[in-house]
PDB file of N, CA and C in Angstrom:
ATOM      1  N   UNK A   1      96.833  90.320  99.162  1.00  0.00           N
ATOM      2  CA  UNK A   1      96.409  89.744  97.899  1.00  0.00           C
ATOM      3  C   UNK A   1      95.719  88.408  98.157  1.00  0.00           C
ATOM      4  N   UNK A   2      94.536  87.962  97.529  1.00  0.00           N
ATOM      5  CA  UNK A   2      93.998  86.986  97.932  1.00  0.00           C
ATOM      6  C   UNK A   2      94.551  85.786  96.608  1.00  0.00           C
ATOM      7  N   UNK A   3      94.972  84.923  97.138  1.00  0.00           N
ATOM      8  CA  UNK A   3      94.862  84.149  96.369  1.00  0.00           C
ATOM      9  C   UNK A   3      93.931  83.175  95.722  1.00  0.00           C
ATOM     10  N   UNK A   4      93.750  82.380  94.390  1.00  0.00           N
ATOM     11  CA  UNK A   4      93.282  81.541  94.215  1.00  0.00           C
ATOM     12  C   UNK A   4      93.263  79.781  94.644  1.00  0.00           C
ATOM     13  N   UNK A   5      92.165  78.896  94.693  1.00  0.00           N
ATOM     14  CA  UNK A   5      92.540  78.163  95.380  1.00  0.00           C
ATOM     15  C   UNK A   5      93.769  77.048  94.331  1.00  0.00           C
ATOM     16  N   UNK A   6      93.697  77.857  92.980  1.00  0.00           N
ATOM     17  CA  UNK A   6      94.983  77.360  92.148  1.00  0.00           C
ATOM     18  C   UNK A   6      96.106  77.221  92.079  1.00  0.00           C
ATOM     19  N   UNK A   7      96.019  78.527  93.262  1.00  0.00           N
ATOM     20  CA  UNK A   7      97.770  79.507  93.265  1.00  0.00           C
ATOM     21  C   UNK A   7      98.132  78.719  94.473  1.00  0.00           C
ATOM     22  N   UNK A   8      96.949  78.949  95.260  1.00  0.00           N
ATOM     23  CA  UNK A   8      97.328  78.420  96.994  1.00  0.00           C
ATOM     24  C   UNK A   8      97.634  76.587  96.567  1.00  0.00           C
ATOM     25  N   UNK A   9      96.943  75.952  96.013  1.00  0.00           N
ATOM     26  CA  UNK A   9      97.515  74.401  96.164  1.00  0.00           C
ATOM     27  C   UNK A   9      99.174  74.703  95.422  1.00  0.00           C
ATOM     28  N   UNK A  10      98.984  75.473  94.399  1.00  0.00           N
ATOM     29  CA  UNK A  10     100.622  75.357  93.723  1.00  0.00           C
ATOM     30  C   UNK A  10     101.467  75.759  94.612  1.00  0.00           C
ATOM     31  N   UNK A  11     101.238  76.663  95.083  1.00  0.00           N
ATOM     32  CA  UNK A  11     102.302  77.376  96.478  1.00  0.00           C
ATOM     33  C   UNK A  11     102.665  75.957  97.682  1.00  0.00           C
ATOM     34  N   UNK A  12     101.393  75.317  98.115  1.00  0.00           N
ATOM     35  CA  UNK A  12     101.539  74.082  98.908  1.00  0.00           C
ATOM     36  C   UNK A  12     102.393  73.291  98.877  1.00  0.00           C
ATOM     37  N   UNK A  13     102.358  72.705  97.269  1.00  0.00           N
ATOM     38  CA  UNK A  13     102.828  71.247  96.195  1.00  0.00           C
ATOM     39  C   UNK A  13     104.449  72.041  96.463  1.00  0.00           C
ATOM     40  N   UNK A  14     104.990  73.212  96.159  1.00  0.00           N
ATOM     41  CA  UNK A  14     105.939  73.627  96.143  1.00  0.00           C
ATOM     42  C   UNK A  14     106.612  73.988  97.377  1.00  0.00           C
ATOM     43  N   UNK A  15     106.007  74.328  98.753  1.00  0.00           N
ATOM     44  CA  UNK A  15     106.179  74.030  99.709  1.00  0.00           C
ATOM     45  C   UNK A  15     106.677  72.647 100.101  1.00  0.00           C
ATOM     46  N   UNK A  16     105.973  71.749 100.217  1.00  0.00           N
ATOM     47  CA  UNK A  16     106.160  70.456 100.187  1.00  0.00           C
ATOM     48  C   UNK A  16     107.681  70.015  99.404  1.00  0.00           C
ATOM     49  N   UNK A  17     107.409  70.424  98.265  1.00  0.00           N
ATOM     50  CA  UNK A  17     108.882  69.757  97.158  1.00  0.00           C
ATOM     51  C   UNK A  17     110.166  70.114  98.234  1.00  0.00           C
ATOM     52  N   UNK A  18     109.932  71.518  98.692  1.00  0.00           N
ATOM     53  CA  UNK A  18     111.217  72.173  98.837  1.00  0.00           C
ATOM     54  C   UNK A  18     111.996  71.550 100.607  1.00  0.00           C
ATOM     55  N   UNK A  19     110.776  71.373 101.278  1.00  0.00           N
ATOM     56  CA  UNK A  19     110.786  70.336 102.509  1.00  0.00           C
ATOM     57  C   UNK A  19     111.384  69.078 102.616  1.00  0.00           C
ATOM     58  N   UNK A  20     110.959  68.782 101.349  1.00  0.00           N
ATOM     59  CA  UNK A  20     111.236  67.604 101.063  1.00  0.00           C
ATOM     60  C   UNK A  20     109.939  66.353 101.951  1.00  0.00           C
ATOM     61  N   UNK A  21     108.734  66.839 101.851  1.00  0.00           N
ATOM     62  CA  UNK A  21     108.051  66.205 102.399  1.00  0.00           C
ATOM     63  C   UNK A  21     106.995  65.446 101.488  1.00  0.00           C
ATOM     64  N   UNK A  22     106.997  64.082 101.413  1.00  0.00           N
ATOM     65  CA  UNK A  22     106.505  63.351 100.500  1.00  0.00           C
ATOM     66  C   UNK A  22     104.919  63.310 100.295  1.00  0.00           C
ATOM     67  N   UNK A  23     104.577  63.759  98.982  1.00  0.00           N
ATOM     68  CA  UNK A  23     102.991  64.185  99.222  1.00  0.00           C
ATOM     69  C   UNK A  23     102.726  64.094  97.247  1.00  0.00           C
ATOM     70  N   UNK A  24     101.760  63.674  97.083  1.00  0.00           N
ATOM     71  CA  UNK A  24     100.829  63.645  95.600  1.00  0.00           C
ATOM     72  C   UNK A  24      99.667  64.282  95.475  1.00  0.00           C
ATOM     73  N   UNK A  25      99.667  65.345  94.622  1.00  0.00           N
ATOM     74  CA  UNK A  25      98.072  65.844  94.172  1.00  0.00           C
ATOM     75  C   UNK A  25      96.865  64.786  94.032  1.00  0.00           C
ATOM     76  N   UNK A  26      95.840  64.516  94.669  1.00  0.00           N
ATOM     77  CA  UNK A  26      95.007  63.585  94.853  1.00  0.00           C
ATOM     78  C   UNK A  26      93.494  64.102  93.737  1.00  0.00           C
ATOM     79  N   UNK A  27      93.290  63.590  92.577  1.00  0.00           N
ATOM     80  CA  UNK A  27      92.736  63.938  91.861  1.00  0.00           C
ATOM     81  C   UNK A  27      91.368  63.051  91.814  1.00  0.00           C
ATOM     82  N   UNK A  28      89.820  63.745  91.927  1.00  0.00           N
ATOM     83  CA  UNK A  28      88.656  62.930  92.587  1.00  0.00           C
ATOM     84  C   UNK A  28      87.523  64.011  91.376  1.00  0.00           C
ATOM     85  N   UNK A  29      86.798  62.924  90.641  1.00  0.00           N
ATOM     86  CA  UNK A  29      85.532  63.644  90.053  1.00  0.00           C
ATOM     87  C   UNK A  29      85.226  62.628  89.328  1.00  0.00           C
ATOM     88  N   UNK A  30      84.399  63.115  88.216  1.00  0.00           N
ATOM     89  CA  UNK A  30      83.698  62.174  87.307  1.00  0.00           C
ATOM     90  C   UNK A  30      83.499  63.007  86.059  1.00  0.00           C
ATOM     91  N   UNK A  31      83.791  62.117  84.825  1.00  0.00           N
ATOM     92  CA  UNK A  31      83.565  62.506  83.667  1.00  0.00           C
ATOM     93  C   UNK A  31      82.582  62.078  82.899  1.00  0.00           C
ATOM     94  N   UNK A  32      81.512  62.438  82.182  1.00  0.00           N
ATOM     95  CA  UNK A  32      80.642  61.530  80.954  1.00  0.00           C
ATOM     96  C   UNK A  32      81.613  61.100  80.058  1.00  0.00           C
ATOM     97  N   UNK A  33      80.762  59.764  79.895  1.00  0.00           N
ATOM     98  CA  UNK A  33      82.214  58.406  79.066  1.00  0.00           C
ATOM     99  C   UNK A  33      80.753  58.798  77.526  1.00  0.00           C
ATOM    100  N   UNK A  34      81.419  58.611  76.673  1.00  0.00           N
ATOM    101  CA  UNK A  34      80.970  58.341  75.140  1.00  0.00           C
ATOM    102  C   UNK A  34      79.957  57.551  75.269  1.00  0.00           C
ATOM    103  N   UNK A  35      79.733  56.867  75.980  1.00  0.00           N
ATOM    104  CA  UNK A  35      78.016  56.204  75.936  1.00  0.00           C
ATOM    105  C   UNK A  35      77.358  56.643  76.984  1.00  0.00           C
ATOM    106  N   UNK A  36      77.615  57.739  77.294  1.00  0.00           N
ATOM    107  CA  UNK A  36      76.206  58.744  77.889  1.00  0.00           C
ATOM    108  C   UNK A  36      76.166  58.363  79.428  1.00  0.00           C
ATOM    109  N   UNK A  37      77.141  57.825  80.204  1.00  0.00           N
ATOM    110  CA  UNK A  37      76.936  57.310  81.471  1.00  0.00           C
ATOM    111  C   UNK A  37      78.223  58.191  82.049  1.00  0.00           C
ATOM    112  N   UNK A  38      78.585  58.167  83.410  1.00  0.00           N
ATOM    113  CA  UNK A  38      79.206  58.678  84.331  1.00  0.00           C
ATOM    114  C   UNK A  38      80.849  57.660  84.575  1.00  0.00           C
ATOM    115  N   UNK A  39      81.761  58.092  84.477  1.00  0.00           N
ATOM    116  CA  UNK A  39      83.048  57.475  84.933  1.00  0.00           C
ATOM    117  C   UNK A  39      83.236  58.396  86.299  1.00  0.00           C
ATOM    118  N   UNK A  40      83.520  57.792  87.020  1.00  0.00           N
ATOM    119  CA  UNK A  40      83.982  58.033  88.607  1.00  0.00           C
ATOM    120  C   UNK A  40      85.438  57.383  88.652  1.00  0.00           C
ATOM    121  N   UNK A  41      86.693  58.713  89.569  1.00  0.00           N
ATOM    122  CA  UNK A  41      87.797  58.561  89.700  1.00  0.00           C
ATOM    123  C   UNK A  41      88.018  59.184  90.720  1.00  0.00           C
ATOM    124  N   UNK A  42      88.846  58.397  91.860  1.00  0.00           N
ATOM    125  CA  UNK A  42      89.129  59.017  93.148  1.00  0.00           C
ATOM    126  C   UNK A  42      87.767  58.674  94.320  1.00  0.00           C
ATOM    127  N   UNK A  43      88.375  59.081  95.503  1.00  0.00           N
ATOM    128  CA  UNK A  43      87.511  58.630  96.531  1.00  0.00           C
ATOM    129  C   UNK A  43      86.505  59.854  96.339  1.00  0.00           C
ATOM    130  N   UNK A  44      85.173  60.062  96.967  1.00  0.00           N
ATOM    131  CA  UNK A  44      84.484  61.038  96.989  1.00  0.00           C
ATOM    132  C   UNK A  44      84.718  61.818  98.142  1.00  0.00           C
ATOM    133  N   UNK A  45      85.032  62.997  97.965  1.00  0.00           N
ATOM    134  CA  UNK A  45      85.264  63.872  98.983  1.00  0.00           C
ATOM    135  C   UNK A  45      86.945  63.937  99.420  1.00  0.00           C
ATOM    136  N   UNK A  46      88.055  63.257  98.510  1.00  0.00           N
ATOM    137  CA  UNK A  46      89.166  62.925  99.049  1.00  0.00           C
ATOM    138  C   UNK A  46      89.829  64.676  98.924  1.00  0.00           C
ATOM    139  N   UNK A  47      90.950  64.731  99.719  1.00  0.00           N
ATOM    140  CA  UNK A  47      91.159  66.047  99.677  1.00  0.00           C
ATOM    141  C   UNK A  47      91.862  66.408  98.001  1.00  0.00           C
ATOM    142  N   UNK A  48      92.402  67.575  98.219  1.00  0.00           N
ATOM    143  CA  UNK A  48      93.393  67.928  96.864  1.00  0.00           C
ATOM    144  C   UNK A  48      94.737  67.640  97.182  1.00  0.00           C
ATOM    145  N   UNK A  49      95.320  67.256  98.449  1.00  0.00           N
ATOM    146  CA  UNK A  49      96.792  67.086  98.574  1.00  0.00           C
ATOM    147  C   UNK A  49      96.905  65.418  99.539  1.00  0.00           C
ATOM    148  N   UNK A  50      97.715  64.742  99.637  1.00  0.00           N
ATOM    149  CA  UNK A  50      98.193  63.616 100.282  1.00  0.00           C
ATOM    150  C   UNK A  50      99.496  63.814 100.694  1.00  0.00           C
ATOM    151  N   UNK A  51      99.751  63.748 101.605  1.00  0.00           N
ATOM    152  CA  UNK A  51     101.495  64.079 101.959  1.00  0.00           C
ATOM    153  C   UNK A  51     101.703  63.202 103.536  1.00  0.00           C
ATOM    154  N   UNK A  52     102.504  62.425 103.531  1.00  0.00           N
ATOM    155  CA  UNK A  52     103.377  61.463 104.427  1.00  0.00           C
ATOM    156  C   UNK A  52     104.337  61.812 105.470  1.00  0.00           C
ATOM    157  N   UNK A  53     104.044  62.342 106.436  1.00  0.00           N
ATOM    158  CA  UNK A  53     105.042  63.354 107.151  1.00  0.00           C
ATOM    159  C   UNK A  53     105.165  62.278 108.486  1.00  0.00           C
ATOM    160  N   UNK A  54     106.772  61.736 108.800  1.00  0.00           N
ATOM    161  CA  UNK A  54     106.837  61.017 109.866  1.00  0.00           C
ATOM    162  C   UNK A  54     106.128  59.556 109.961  1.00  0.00           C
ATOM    163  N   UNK A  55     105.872  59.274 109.064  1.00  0.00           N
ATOM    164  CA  UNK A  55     104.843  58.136 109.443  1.00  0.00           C
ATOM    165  C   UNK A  55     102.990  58.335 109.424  1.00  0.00           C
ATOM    166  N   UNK A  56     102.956  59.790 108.855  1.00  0.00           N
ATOM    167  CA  UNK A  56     101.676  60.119 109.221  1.00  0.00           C
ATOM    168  C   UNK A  56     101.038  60.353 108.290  1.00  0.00           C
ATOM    169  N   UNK A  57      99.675  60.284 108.140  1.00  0.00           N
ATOM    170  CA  UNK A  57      99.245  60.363 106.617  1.00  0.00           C
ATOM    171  C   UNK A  57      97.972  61.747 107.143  1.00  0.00           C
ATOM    172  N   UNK A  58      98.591  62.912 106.057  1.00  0.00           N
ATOM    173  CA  UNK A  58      98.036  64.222 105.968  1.00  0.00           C
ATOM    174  C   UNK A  58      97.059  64.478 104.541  1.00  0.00           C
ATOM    175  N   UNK A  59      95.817  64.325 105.092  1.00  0.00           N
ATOM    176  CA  UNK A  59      95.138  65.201 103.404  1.00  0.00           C
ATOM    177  C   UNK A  59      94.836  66.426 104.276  1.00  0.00           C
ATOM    178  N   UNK A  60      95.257  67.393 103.048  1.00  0.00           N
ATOM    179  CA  UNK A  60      95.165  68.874 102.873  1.00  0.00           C
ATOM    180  C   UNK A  60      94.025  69.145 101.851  1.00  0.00           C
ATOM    181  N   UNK A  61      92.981  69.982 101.963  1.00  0.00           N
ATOM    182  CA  UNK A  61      91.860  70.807 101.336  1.00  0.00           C
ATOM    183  C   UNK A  61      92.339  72.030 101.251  1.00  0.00           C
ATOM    184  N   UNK A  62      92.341  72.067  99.901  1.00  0.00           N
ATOM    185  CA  UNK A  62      92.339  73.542  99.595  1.00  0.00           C
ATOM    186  C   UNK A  62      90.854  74.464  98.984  1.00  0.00           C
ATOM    187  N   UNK A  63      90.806  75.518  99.711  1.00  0.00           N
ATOM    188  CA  UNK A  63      89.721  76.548  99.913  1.00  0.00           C
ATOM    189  C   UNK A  63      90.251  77.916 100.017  1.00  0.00           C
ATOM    190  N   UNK A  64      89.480  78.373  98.897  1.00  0.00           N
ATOM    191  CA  UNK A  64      89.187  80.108  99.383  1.00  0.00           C
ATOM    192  C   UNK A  64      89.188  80.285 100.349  1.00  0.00           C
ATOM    193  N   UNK A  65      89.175  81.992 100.778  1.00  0.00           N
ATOM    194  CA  UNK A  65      88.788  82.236 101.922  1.00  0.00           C
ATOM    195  C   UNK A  65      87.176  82.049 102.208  1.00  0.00           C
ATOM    196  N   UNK A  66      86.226  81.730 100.975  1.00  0.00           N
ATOM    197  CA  UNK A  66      85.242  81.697 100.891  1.00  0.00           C
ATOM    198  C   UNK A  66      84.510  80.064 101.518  1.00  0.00           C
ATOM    199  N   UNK A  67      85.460  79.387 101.003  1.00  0.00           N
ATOM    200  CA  UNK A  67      84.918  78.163 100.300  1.00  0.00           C
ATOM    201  C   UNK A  67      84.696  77.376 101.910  1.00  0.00           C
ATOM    202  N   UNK A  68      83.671  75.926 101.352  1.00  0.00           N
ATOM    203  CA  UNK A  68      83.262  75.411 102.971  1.00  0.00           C
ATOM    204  C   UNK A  68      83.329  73.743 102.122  1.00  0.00           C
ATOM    205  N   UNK A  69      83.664  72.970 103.294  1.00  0.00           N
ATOM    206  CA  UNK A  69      83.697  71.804 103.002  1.00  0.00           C
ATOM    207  C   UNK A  69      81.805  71.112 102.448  1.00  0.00           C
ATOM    208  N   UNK A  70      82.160  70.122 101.055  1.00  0.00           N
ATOM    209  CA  UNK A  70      80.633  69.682 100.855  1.00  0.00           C
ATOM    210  C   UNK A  70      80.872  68.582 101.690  1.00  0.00           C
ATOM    211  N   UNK A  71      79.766  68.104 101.997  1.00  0.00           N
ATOM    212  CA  UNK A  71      79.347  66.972 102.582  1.00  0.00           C
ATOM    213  C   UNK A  71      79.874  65.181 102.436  1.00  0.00           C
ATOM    214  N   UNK A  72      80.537  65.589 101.119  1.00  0.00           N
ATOM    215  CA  UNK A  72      81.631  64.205 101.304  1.00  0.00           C
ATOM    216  C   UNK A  72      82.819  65.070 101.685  1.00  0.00           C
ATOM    217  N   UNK A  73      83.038  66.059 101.891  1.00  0.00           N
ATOM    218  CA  UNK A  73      84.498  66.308 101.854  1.00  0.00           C
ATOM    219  C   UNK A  73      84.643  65.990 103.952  1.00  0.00           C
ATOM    220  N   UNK A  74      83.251  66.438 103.850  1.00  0.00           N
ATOM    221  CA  UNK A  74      82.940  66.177 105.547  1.00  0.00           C
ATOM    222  C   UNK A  74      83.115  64.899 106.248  1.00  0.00           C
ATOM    223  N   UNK A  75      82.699  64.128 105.256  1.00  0.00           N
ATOM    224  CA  UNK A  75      82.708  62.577 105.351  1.00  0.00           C
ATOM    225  C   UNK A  75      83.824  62.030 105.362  1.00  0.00           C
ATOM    226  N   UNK A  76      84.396  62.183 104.553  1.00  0.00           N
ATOM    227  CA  UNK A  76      86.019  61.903 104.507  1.00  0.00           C
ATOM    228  C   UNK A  76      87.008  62.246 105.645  1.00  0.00           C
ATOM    229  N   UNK A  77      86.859  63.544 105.865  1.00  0.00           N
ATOM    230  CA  UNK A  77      87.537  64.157 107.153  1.00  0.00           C
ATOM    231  C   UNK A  77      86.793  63.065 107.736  1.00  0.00           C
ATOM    232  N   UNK A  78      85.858  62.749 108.448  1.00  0.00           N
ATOM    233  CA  UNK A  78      85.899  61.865 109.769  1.00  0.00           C
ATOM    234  C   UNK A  78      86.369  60.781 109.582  1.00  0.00           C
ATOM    235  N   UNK A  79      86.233  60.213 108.374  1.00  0.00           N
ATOM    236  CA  UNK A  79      86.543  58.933 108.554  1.00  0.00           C
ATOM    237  C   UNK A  79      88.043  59.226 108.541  1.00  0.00           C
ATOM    238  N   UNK A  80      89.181  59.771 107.837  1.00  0.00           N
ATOM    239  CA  UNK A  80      90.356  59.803 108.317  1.00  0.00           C
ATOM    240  C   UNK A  80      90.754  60.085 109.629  1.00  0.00           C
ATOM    241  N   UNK A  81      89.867  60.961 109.884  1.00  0.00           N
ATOM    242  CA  UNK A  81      90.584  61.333 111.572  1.00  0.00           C
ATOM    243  C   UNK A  81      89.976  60.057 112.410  1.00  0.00           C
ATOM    244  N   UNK A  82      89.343  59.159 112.476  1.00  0.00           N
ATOM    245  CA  UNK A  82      88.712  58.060 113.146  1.00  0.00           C
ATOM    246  C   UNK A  82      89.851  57.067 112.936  1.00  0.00           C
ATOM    247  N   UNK A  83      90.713  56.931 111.479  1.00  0.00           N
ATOM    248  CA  UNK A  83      91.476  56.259 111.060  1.00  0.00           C
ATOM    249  C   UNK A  83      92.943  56.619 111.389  1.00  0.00           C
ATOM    250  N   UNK A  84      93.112  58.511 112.156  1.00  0.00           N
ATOM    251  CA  UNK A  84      94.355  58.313 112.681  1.00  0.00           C
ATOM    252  C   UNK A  84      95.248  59.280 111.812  1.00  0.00           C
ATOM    253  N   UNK A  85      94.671  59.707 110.488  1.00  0.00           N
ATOM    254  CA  UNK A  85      95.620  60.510 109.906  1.00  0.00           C
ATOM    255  C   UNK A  85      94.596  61.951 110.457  1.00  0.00           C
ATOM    256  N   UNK A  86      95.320  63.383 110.104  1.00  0.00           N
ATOM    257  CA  UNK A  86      95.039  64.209 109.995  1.00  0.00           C
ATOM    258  C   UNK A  86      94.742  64.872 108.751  1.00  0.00           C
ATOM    259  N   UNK A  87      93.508  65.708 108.747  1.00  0.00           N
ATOM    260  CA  UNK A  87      93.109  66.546 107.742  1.00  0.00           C
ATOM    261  C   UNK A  87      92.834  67.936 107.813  1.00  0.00           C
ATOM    262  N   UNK A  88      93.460  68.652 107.069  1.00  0.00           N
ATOM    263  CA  UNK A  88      93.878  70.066 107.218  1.00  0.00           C
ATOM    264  C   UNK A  88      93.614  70.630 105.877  1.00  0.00           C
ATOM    265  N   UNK A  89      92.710  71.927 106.619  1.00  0.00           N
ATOM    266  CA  UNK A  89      92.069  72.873 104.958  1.00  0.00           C
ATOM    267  C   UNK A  89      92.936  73.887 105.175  1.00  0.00           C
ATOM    268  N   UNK A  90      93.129  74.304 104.234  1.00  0.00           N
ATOM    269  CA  UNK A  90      94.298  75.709 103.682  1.00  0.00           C
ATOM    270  C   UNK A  90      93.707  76.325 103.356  1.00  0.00           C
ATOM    271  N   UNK A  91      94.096  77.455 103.975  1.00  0.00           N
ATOM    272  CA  UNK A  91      93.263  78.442 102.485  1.00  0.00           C
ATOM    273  C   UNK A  91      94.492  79.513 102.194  1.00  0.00           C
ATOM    274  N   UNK A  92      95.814  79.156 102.267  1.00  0.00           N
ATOM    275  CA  UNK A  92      96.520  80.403 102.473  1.00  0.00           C
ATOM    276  C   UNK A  92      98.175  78.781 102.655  1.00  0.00           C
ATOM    277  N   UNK A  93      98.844  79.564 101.734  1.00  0.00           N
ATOM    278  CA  UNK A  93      99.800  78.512 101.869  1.00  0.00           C
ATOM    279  C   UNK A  93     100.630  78.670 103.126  1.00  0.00           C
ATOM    280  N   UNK A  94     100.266  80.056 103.906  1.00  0.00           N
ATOM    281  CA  UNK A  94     101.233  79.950 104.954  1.00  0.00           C
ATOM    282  C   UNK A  94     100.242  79.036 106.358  1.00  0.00           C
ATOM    283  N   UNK A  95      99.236  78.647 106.215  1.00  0.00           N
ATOM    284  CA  UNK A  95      98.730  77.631 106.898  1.00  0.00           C
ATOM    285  C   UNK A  95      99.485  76.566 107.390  1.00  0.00           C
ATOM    286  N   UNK A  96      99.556  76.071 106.260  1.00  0.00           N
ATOM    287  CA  UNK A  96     100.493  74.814 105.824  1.00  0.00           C
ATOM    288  C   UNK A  96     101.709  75.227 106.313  1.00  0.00           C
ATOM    289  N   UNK A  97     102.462  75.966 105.956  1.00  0.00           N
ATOM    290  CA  UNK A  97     103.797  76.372 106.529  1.00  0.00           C
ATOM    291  C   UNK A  97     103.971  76.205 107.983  1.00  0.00           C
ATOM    292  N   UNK A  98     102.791  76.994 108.480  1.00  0.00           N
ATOM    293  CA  UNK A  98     102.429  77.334 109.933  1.00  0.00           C
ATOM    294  C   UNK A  98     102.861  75.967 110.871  1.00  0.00           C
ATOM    295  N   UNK A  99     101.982  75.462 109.819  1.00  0.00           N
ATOM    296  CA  UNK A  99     101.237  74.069 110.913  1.00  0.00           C
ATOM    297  C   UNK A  99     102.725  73.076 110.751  1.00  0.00           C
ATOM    298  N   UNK A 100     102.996  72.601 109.508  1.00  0.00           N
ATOM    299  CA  UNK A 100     104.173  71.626 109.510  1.00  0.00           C
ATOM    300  C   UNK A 100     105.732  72.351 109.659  1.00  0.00           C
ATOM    301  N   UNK A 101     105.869  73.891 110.289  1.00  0.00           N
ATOM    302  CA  UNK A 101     106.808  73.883 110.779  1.00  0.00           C
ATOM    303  C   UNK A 101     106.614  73.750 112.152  1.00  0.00           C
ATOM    304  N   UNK A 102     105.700  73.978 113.052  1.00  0.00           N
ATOM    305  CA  UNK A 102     105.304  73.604 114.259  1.00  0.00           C
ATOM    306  C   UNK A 102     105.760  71.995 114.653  1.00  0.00           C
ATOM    307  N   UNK A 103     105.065  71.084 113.584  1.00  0.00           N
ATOM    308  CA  UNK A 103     105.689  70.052 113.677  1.00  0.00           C
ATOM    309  C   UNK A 103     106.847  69.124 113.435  1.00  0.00           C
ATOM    310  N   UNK A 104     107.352  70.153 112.704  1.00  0.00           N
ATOM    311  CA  UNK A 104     109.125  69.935 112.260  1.00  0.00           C
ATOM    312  C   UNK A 104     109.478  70.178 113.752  1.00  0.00           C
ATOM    313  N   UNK A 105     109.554  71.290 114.492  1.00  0.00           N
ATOM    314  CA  UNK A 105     110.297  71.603 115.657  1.00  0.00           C
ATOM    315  C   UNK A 105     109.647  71.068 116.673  1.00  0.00           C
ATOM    316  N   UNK A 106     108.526  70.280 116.640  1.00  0.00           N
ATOM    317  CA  UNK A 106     107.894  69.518 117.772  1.00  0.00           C
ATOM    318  C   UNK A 106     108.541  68.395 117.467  1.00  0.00           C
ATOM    319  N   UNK A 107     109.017  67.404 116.319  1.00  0.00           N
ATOM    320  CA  UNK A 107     109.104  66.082 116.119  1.00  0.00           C
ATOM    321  C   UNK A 107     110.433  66.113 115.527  1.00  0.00           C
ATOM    322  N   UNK A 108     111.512  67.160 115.703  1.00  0.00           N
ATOM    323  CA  UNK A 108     112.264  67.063 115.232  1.00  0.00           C
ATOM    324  C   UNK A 108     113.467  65.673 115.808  1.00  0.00           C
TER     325      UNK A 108
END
């Protein structure tokens, strides 16, 4: 069954809760404000998840099996990984599972 990339971040966020691994939905776009101009919220390109594991700061992208990073989302990834945290696209909540039980039993 393929999931959506709706289902897959909810599956994540709930992953996370149940871990107990500290992480916030990271919410990034822009709305038209009532006088006809642009409001901007969030970094550009920031992922959809933030989560704190060990001391470490993780943004997670969530994607279809389809979907490809745009060009700030590209931007962002480097500059975090230059900065030391890791950034990780999902497309499948057992990704995520995958990867931070690997590092549960590596850093346990």
């Amino acid at each position: 069954m393929i999931s959506t990339e709706k289902e897959t971040q909810k599956a994540i966020l709930q992953y996370l809760d149940i871990r107990g691994i500290f992480h916030y939905r990271q919410n990034s776009g822009a709305f038209k404000a009532a006088h006809g101009g642009f409001i901007r919220f969030g970094a550009k390109g920031a992922p959809d998840i933030v989560c704190v594991f060990k001391g470490q700061y993780f943004g997670i992208e969530v994607k279809d099996v389809k979907g490809k990073l745009n060009d700030n989302q590209k931007e962002f990834q480097k500059k975090l990984e230059e900065a030391g945290g890791e950034y990780l696209v999902a497309r499948d909540v057992d990704d995520i599972v995958k990867y931070f039980e690997a590092e549960l039993a590596l850093k346990s």
